[in-house]
C-alpha atoms as a PDB file:
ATOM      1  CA  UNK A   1      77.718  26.658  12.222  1.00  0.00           C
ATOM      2  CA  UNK A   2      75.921  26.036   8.697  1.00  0.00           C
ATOM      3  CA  UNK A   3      76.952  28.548   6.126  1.00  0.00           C
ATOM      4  CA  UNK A   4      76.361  28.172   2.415  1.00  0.00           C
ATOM      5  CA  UNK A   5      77.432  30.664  -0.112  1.00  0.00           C
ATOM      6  CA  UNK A   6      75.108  32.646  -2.117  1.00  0.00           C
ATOM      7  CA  UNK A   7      75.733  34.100  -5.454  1.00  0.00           C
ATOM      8  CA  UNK A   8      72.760  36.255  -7.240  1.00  0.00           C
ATOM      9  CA  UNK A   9      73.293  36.855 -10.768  1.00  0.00           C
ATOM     10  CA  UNK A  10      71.699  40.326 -11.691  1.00  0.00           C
ATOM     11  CA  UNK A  11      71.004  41.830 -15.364  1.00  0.00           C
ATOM     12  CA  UNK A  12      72.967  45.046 -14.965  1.00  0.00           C
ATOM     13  CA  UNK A  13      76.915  45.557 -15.955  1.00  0.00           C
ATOM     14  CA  UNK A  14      76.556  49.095 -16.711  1.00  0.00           C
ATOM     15  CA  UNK A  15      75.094  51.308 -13.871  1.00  0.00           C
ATOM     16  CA  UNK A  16      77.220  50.962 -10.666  1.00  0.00           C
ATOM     17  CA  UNK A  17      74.477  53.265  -9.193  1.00  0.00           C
ATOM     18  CA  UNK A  18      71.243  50.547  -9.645  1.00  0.00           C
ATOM     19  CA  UNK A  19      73.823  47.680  -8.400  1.00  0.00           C
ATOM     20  CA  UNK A  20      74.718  49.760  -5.229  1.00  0.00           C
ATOM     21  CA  UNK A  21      71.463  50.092  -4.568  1.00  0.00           C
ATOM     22  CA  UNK A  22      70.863  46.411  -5.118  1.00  0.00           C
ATOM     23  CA  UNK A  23      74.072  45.763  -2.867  1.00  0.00           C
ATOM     24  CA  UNK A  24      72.494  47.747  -0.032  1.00  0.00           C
ATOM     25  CA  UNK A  25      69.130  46.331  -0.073  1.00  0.00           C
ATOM     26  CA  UNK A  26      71.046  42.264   0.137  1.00  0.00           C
ATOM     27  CA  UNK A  27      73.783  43.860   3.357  1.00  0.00           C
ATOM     28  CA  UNK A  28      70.442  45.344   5.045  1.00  0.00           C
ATOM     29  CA  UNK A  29      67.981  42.432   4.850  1.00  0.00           C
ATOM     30  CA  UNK A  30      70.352  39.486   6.015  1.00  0.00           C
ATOM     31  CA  UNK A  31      73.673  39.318   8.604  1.00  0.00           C
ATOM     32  CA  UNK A  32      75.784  38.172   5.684  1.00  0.00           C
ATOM     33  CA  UNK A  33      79.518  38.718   4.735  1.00  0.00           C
ATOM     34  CA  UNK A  34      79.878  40.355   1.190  1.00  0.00           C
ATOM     35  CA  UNK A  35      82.506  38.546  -0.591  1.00  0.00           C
ATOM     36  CA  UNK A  36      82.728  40.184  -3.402  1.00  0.00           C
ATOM     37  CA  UNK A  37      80.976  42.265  -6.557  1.00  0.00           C
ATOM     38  CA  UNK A  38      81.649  42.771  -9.948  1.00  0.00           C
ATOM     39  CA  UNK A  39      80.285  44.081 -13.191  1.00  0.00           C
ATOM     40  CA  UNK A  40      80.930  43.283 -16.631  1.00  0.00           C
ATOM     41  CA  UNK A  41      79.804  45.821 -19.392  1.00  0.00           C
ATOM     42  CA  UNK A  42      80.087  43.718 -22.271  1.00  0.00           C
ATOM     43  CA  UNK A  43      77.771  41.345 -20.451  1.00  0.00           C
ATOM     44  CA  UNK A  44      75.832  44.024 -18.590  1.00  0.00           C
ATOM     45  CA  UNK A  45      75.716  41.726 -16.107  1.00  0.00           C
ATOM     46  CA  UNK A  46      76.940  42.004 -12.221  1.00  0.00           C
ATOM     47  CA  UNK A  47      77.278  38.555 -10.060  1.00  0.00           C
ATOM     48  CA  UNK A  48      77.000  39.229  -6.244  1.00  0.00           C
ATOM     49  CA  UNK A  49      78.741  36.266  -3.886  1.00  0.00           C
ATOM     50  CA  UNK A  50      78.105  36.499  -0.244  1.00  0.00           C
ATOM     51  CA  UNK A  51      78.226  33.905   2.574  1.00  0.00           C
ATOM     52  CA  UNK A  52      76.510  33.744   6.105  1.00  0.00           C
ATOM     53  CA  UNK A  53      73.707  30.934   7.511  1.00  0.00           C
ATOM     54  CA  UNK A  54      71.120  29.709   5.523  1.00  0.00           C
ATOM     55  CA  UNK A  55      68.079  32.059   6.511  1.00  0.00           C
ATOM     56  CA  UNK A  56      70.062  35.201   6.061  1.00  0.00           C
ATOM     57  CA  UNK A  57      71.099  34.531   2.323  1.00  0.00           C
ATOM     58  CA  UNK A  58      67.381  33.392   1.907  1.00  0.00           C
ATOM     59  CA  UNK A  59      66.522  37.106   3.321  1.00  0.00           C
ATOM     60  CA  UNK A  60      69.284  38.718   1.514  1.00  0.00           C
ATOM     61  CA  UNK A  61      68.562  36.855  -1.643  1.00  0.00           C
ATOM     62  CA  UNK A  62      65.424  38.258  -1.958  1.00  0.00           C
ATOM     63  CA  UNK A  63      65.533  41.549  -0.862  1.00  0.00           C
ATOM     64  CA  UNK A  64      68.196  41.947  -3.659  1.00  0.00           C
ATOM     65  CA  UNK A  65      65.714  40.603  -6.011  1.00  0.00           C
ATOM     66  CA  UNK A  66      63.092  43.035  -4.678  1.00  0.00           C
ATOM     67  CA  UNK A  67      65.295  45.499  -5.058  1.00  0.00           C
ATOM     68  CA  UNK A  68      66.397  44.673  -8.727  1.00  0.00           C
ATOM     69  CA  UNK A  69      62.763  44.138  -9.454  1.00  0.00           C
ATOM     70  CA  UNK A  70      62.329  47.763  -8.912  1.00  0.00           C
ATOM     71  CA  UNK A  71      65.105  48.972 -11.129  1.00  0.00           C
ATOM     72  CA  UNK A  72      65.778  46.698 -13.990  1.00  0.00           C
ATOM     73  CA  UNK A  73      63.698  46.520 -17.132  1.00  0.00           C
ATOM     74  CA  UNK A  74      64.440  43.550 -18.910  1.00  0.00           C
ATOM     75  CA  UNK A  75      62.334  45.428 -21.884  1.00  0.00           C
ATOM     76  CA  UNK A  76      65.652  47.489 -21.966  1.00  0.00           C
ATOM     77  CA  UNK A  77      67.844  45.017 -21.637  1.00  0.00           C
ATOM     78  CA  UNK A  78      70.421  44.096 -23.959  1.00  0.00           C
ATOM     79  CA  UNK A  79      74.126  42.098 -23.202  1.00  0.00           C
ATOM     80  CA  UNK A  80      76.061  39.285 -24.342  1.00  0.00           C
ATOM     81  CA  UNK A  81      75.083  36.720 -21.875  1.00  0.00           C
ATOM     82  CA  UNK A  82      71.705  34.577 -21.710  1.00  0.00           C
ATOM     83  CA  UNK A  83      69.318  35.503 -19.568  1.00  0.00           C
ATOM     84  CA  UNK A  84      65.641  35.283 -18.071  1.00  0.00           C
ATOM     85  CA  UNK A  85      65.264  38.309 -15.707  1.00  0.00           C
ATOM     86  CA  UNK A  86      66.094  41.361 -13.795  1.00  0.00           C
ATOM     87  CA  UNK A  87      67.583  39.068 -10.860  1.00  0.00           C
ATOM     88  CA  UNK A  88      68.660  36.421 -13.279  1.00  0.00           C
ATOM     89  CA  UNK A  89      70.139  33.498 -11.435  1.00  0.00           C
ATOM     90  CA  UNK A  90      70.319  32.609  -7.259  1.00  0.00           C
ATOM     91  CA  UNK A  91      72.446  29.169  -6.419  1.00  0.00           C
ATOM     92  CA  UNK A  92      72.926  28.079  -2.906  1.00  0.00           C
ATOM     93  CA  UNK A  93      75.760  26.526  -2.646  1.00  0.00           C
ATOM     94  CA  UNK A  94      77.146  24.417   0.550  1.00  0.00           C
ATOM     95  CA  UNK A  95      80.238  25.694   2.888  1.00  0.00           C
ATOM     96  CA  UNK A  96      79.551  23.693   5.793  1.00  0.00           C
ATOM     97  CA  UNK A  97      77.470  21.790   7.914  1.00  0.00           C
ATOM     98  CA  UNK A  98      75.365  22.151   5.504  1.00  0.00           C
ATOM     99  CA  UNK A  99      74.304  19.936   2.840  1.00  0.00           C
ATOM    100  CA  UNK A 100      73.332  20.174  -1.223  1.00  0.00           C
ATOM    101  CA  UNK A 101      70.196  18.480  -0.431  1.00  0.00           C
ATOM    102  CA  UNK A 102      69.704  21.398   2.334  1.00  0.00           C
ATOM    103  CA  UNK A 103      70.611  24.089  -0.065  1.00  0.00           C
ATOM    104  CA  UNK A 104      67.590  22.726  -2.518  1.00  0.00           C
ATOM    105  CA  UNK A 105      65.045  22.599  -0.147  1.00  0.00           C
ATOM    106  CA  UNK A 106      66.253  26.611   0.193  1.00  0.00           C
ATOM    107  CA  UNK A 107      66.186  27.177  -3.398  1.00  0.00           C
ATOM    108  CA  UNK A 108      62.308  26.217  -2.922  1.00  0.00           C
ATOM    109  CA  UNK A 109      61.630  27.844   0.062  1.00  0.00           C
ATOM    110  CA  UNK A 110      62.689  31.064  -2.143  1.00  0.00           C
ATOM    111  CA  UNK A 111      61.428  30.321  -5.727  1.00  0.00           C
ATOM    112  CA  UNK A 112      57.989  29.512  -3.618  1.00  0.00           C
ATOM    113  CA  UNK A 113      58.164  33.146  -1.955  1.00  0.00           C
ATOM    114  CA  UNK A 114      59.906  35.003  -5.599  1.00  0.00           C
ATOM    115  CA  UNK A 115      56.662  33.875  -7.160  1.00  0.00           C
ATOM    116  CA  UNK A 116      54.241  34.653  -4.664  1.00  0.00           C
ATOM    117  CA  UNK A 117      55.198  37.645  -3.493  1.00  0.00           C
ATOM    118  CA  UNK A 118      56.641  39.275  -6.432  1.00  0.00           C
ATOM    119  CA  UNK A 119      54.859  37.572  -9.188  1.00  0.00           C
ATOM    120  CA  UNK A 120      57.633  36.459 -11.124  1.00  0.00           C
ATOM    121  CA  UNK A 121      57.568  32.831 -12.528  1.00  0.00           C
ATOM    122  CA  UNK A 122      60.587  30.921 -11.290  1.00  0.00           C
ATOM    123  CA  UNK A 123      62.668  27.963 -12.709  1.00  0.00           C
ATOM    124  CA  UNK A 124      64.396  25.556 -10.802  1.00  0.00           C
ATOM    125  CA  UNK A 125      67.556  24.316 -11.733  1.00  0.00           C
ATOM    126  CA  UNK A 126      70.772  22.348 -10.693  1.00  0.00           C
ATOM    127  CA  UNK A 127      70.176  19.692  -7.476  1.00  0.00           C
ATOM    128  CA  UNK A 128      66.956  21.951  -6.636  1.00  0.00           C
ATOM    129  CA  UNK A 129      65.002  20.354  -9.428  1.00  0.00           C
ATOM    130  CA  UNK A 130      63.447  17.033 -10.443  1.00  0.00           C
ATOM    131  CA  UNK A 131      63.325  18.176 -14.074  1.00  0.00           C
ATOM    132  CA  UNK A 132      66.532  16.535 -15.772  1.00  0.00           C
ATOM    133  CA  UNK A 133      66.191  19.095 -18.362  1.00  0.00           C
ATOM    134  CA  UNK A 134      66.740  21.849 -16.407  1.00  0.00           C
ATOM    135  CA  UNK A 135      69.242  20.470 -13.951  1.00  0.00           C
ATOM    136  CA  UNK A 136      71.502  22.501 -16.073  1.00  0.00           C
ATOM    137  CA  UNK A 137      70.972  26.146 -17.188  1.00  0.00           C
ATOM    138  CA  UNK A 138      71.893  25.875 -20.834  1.00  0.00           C
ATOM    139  CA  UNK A 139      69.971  22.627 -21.199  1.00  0.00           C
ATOM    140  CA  UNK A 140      66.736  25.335 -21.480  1.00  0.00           C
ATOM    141  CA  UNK A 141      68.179  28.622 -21.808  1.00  0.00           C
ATOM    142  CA  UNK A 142      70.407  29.377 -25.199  1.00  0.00           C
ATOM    143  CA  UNK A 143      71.131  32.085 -27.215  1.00  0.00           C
ATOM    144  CA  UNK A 144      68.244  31.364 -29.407  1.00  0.00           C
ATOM    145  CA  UNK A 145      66.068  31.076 -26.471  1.00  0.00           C
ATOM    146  CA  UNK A 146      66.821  33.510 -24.116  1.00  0.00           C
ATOM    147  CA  UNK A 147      63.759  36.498 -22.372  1.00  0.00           C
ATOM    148  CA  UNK A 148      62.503  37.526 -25.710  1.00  0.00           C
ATOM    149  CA  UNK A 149      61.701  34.301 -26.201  1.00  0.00           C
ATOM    150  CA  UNK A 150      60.405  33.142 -23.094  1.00  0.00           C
ATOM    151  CA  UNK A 151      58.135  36.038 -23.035  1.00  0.00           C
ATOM    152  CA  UNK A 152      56.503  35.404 -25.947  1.00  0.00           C
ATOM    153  CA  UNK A 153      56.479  31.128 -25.116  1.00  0.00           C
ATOM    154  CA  UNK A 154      55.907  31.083 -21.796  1.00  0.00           C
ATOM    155  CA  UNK A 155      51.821  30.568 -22.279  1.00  0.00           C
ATOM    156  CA  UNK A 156      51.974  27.598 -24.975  1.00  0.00           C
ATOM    157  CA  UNK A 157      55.449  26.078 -25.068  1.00  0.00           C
ATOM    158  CA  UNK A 158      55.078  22.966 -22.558  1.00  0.00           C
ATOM    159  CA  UNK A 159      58.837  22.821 -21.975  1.00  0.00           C
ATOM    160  CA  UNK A 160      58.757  26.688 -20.272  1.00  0.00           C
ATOM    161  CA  UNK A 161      55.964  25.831 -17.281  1.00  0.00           C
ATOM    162  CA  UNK A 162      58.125  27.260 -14.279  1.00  0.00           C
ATOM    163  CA  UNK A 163      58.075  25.279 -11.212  1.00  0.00           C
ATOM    164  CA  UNK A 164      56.119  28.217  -9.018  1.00  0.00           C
ATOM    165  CA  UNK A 165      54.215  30.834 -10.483  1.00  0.00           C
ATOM    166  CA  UNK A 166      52.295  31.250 -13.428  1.00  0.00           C
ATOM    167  CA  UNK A 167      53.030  30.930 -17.542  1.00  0.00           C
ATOM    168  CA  UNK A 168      53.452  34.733 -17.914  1.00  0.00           C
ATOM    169  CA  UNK A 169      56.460  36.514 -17.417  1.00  0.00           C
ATOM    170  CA  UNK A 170      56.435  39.677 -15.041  1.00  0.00           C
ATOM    171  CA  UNK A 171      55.990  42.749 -16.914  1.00  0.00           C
ATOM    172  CA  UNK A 172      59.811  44.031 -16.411  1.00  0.00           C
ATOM    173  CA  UNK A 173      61.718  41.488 -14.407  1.00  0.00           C
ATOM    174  CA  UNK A 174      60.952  38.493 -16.678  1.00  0.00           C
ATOM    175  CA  UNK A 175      61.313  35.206 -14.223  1.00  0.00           C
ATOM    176  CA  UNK A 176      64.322  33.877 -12.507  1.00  0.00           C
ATOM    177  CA  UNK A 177      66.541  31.208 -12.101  1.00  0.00           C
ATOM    178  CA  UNK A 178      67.151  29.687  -8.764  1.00  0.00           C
ATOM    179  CA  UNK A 179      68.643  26.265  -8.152  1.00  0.00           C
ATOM    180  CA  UNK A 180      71.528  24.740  -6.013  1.00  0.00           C
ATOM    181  CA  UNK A 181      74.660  23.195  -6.775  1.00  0.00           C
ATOM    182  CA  UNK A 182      78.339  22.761  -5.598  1.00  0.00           C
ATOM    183  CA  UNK A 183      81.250  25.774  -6.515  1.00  0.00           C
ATOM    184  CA  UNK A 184      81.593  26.544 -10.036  1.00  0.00           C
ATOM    185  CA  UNK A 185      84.082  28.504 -11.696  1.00  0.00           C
ATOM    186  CA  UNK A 186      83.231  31.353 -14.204  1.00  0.00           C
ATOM    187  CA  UNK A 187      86.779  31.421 -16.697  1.00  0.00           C
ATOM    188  CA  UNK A 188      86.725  33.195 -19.612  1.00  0.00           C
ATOM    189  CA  UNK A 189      89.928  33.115 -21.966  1.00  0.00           C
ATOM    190  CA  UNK A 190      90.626  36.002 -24.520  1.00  0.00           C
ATOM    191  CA  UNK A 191      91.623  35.257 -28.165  1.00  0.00           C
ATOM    192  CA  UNK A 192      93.626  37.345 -30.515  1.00  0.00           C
ATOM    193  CA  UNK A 193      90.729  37.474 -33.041  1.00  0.00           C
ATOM    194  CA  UNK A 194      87.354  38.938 -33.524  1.00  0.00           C
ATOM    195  CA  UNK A 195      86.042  36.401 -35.443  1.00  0.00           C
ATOM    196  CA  UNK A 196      83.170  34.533 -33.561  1.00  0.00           C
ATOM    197  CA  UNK A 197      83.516  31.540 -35.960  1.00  0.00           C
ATOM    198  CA  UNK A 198      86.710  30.467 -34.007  1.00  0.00           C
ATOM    199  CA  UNK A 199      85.879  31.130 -31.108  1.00  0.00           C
ATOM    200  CA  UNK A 200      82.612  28.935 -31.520  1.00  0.00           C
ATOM    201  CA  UNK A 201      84.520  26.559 -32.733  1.00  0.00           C
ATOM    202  CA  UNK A 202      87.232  26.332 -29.726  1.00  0.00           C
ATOM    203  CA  UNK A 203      83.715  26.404 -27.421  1.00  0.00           C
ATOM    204  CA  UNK A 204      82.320  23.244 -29.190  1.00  0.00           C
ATOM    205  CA  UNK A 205      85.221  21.187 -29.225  1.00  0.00           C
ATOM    206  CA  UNK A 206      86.076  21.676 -25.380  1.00  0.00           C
ATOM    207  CA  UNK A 207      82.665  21.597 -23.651  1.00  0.00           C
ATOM    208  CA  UNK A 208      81.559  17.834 -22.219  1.00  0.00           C
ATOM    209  CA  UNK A 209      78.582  18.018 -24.480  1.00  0.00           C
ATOM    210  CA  UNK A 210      80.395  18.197 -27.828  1.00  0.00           C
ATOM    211  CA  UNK A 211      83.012  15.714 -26.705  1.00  0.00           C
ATOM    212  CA  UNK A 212      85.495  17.742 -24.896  1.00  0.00           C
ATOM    213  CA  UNK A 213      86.520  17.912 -21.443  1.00  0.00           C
ATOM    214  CA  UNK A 214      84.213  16.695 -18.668  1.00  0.00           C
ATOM    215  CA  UNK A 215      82.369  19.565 -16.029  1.00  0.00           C
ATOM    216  CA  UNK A 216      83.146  22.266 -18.536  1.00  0.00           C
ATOM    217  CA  UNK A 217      80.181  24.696 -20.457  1.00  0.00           C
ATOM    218  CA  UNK A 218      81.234  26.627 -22.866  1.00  0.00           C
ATOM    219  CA  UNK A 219      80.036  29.277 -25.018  1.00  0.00           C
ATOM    220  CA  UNK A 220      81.760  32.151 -27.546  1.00  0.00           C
ATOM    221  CA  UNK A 221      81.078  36.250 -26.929  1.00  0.00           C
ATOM    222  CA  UNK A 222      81.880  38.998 -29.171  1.00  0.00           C
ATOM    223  CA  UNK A 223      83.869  41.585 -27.344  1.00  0.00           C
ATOM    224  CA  UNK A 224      83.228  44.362 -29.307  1.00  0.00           C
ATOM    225  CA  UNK A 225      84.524  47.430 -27.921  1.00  0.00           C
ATOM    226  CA  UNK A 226      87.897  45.156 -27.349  1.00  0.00           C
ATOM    227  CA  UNK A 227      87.567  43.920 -31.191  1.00  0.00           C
ATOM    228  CA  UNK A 228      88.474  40.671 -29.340  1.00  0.00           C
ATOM    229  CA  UNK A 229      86.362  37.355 -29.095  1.00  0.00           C
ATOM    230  CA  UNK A 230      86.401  35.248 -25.810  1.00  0.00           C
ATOM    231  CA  UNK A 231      85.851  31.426 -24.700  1.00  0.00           C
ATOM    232  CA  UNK A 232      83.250  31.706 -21.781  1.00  0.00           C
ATOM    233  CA  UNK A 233      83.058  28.747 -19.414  1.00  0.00           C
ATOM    234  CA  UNK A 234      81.845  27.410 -16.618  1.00  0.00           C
ATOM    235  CA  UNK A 235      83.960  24.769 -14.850  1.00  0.00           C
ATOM    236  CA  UNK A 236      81.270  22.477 -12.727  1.00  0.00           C
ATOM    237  CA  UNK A 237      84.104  20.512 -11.082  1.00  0.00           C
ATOM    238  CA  UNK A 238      87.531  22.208 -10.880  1.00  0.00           C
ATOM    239  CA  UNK A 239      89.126  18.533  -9.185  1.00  0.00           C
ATOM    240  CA  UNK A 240      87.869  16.665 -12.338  1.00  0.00           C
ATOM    241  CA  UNK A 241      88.998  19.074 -14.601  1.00  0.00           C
ATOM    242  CA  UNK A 242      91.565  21.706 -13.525  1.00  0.00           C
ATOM    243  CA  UNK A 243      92.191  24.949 -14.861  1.00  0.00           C
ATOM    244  CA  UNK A 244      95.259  24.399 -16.479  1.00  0.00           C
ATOM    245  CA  UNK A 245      93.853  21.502 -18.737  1.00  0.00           C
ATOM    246  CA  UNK A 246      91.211  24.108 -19.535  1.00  0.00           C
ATOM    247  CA  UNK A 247      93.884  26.829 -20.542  1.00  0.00           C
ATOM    248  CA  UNK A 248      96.386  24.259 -22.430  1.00  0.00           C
ATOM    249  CA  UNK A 249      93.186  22.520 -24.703  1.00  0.00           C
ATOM    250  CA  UNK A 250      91.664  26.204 -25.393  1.00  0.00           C
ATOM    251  CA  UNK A 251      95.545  27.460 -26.276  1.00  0.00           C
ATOM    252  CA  UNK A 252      95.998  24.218 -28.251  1.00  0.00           C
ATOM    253  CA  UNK A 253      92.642  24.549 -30.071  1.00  0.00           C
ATOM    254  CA  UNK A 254      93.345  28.395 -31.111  1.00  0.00           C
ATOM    255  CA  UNK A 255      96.595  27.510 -32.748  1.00  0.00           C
ATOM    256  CA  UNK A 256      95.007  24.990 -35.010  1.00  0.00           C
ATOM    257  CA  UNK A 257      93.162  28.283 -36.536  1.00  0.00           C
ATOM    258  CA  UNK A 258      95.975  30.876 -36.866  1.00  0.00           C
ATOM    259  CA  UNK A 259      95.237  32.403 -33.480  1.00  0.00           C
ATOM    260  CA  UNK A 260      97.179  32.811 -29.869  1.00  0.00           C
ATOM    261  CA  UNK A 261      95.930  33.074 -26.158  1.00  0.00           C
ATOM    262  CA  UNK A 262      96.137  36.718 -25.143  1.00  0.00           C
ATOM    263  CA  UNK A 263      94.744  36.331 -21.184  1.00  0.00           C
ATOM    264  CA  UNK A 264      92.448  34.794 -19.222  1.00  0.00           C
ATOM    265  CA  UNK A 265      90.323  35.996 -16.166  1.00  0.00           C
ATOM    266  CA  UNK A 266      88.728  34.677 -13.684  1.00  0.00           C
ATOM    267  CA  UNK A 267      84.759  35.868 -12.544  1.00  0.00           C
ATOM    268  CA  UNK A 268      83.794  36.143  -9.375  1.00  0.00           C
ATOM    269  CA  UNK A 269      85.303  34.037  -6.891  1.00  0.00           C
ATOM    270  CA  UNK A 270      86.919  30.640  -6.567  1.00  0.00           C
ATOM    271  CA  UNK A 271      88.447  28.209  -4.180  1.00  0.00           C
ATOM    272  CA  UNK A 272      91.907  28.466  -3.375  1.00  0.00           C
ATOM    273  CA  UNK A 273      93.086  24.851  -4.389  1.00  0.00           C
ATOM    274  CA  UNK A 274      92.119  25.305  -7.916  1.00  0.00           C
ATOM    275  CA  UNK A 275      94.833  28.213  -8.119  1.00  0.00           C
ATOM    276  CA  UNK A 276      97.014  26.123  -6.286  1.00  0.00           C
ATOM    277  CA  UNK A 277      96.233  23.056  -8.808  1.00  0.00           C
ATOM    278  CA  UNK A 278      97.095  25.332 -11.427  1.00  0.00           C
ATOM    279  CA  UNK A 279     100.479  26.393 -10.084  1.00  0.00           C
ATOM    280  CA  UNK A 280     101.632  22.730  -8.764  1.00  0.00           C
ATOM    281  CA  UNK A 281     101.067  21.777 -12.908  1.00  0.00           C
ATOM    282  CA  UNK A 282     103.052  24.981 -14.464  1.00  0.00           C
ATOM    283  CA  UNK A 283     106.113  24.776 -11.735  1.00  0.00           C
ATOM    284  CA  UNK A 284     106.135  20.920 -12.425  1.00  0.00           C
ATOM    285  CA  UNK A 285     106.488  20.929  -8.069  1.00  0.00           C
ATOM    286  CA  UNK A 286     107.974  17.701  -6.801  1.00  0.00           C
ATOM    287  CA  UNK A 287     105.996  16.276  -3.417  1.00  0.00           C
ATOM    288  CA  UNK A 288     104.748  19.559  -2.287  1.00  0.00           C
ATOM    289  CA  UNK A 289     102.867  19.557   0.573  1.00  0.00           C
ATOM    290  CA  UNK A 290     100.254  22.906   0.929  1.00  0.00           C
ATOM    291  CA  UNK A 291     100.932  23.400   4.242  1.00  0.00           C
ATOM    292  CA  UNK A 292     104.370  24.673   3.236  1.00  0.00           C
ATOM    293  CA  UNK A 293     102.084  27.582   1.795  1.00  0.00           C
ATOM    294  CA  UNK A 294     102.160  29.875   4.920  1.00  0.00           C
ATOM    295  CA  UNK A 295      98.515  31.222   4.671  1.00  0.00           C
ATOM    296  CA  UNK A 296      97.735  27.784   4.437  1.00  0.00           C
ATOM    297  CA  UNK A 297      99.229  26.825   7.751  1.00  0.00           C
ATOM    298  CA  UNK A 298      98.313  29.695   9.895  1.00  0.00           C
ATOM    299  CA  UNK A 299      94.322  29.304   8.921  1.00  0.00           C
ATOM    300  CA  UNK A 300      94.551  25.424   9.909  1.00  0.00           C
ATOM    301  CA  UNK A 301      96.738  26.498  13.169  1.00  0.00           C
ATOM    302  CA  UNK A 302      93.842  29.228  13.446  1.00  0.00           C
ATOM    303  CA  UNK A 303      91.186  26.594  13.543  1.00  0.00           C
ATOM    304  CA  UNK A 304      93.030  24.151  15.790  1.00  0.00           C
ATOM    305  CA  UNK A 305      93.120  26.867  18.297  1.00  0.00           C
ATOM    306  CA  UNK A 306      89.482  27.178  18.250  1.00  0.00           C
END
């Protein structure tokens, strides 16, 4: 059976009412399983995952931007992270039988309907676009340039046409970001500090694009209510860079300013190996095999049985 995983990114972290709503609307339109939801205040921010065959996340996918549409003002809008619109981001990402290729073609099929239907200009990113500047979100969406900006660019800056729709950005849900890509891990670390200079600087030395470690984004937020600052990342490939090199270079970096590692957390979901990479490192484990780990061996016994 083909099943991809489907994770809508929505511009609300503070009313649980407006994302249950949103949550209902995605569980009603499409036979999906809901893995998991979570909001982030500091962010206001909530990121949905769910899983099921590809037309059902296409139909749950957009009735939970339909929904958010209805309810979220990006006029009102303010948070730490970058962002474009109500329904901010929607990847497709492969499980099985299904391929990346497969999973762009659906990020089309929906930024095609988003924009028709709803009137809200969509870009493509990751493997869904032909556009090498916007195969990755923070290639064309920053902290400088973020919906205020859009909204007042989209007409005349060249660089903003979206890939369906037209050069004006819907009146309260701004446009949206839809694109395809492999799993990605959302790990944020927390520093003893609330000075934003620091953590800026730990983000620019461990990123790929400032020279640091390969498949990782990075970016600084001010956690104000916590008087802390955090390293925000994104880890593109957790094989080609684990999450314990992450930890040990951000740890390593902080110490060079005066400044310790106080926890780290983990957003959304992730696959089990990169945990189990991550414990295999600390415990220093001599030829273990994972299908000593007993979940492990019952879900392959599981699908042997099938």
């Amino acid at each position: 059976m083909p099943l991809v995983e489907c994770v809508p990114n929505f511009s609300e972290g503070r009313r649980q009412e407006v994302i249950d709503q949103i949550l209902e609307s995605i569980k009603k339109a499409g036979k999906i399983t809901l893995l998991d939801s979570r909001m982030d205040p500091d962010h206001n921010r909530a990121v949905i995952t769910f899983i099921g065959e590809p037309n059902e996340c296409y139909k749950a996918a957009f009735a939970g931007c339909i929904k958010a549409t209805e309810l979220i003002d990006m006029n009102e809008h303010e948070g730490e992270h970058n962002r474009f619109g109500s329904t901010d981001v929607i990847p497709f990402i492969p499980v099985s039988d299904y391929t990346l290729e497969e999973c762009a073609k659906l990020a089309q099929k929906l930024g095609a309907k988003i924009a028709k239907d709803l009137k809200i200009p969509v870009y493509l990113y990751g493997d869904a676009t032909e556009n090498p500047n916007r195969a990755v979100l923070q290639n064309y969406r920053t902290k400088s340039f973020q919906y205020e900006q859009l909204k007042e660019e989209i007409a005349t800056n060249d660089d903003y046409i979206p890939d369906f729709g037209k050069r004006q950005t819907h009146e309260t849900a701004g446009a949206i970001n839809i694109g395809a890509r492999n799993f990605l891990i959302a790990y944020n670390i927390y520093l003893d500090t609330n000075d934003m200079d620091i953590a800026k600087a730990i983000a620019r030395n461990i990123r790929h694009s400032g020279g640091g470690l390969r498949y990782i984004q990075a970016g600084a937020m001010n956690i104000e209510e916590r008087g802390v600052v955090q390293v925000s990342m994104n880890v593109t490939n957790y094989t080609g860079t684990p999450l314990h090199r992450v930890f040990d270079m951000v740890k390593r970096e902080a110490e060079r300013y005066g400044v310790a590692v106080t926890e780290s957390e983990i957003y959304g979901m992730l696959p089990l190996d990169a945990l189990l990479d991550a414990a295999e490192s600390s415990l220093q484990l001599n030829n273990f095999d994972r299908n000593q780990i007993i979940e492990k061996r019952i879900f392959t016994e599981d699908e042997q049985d099938e």
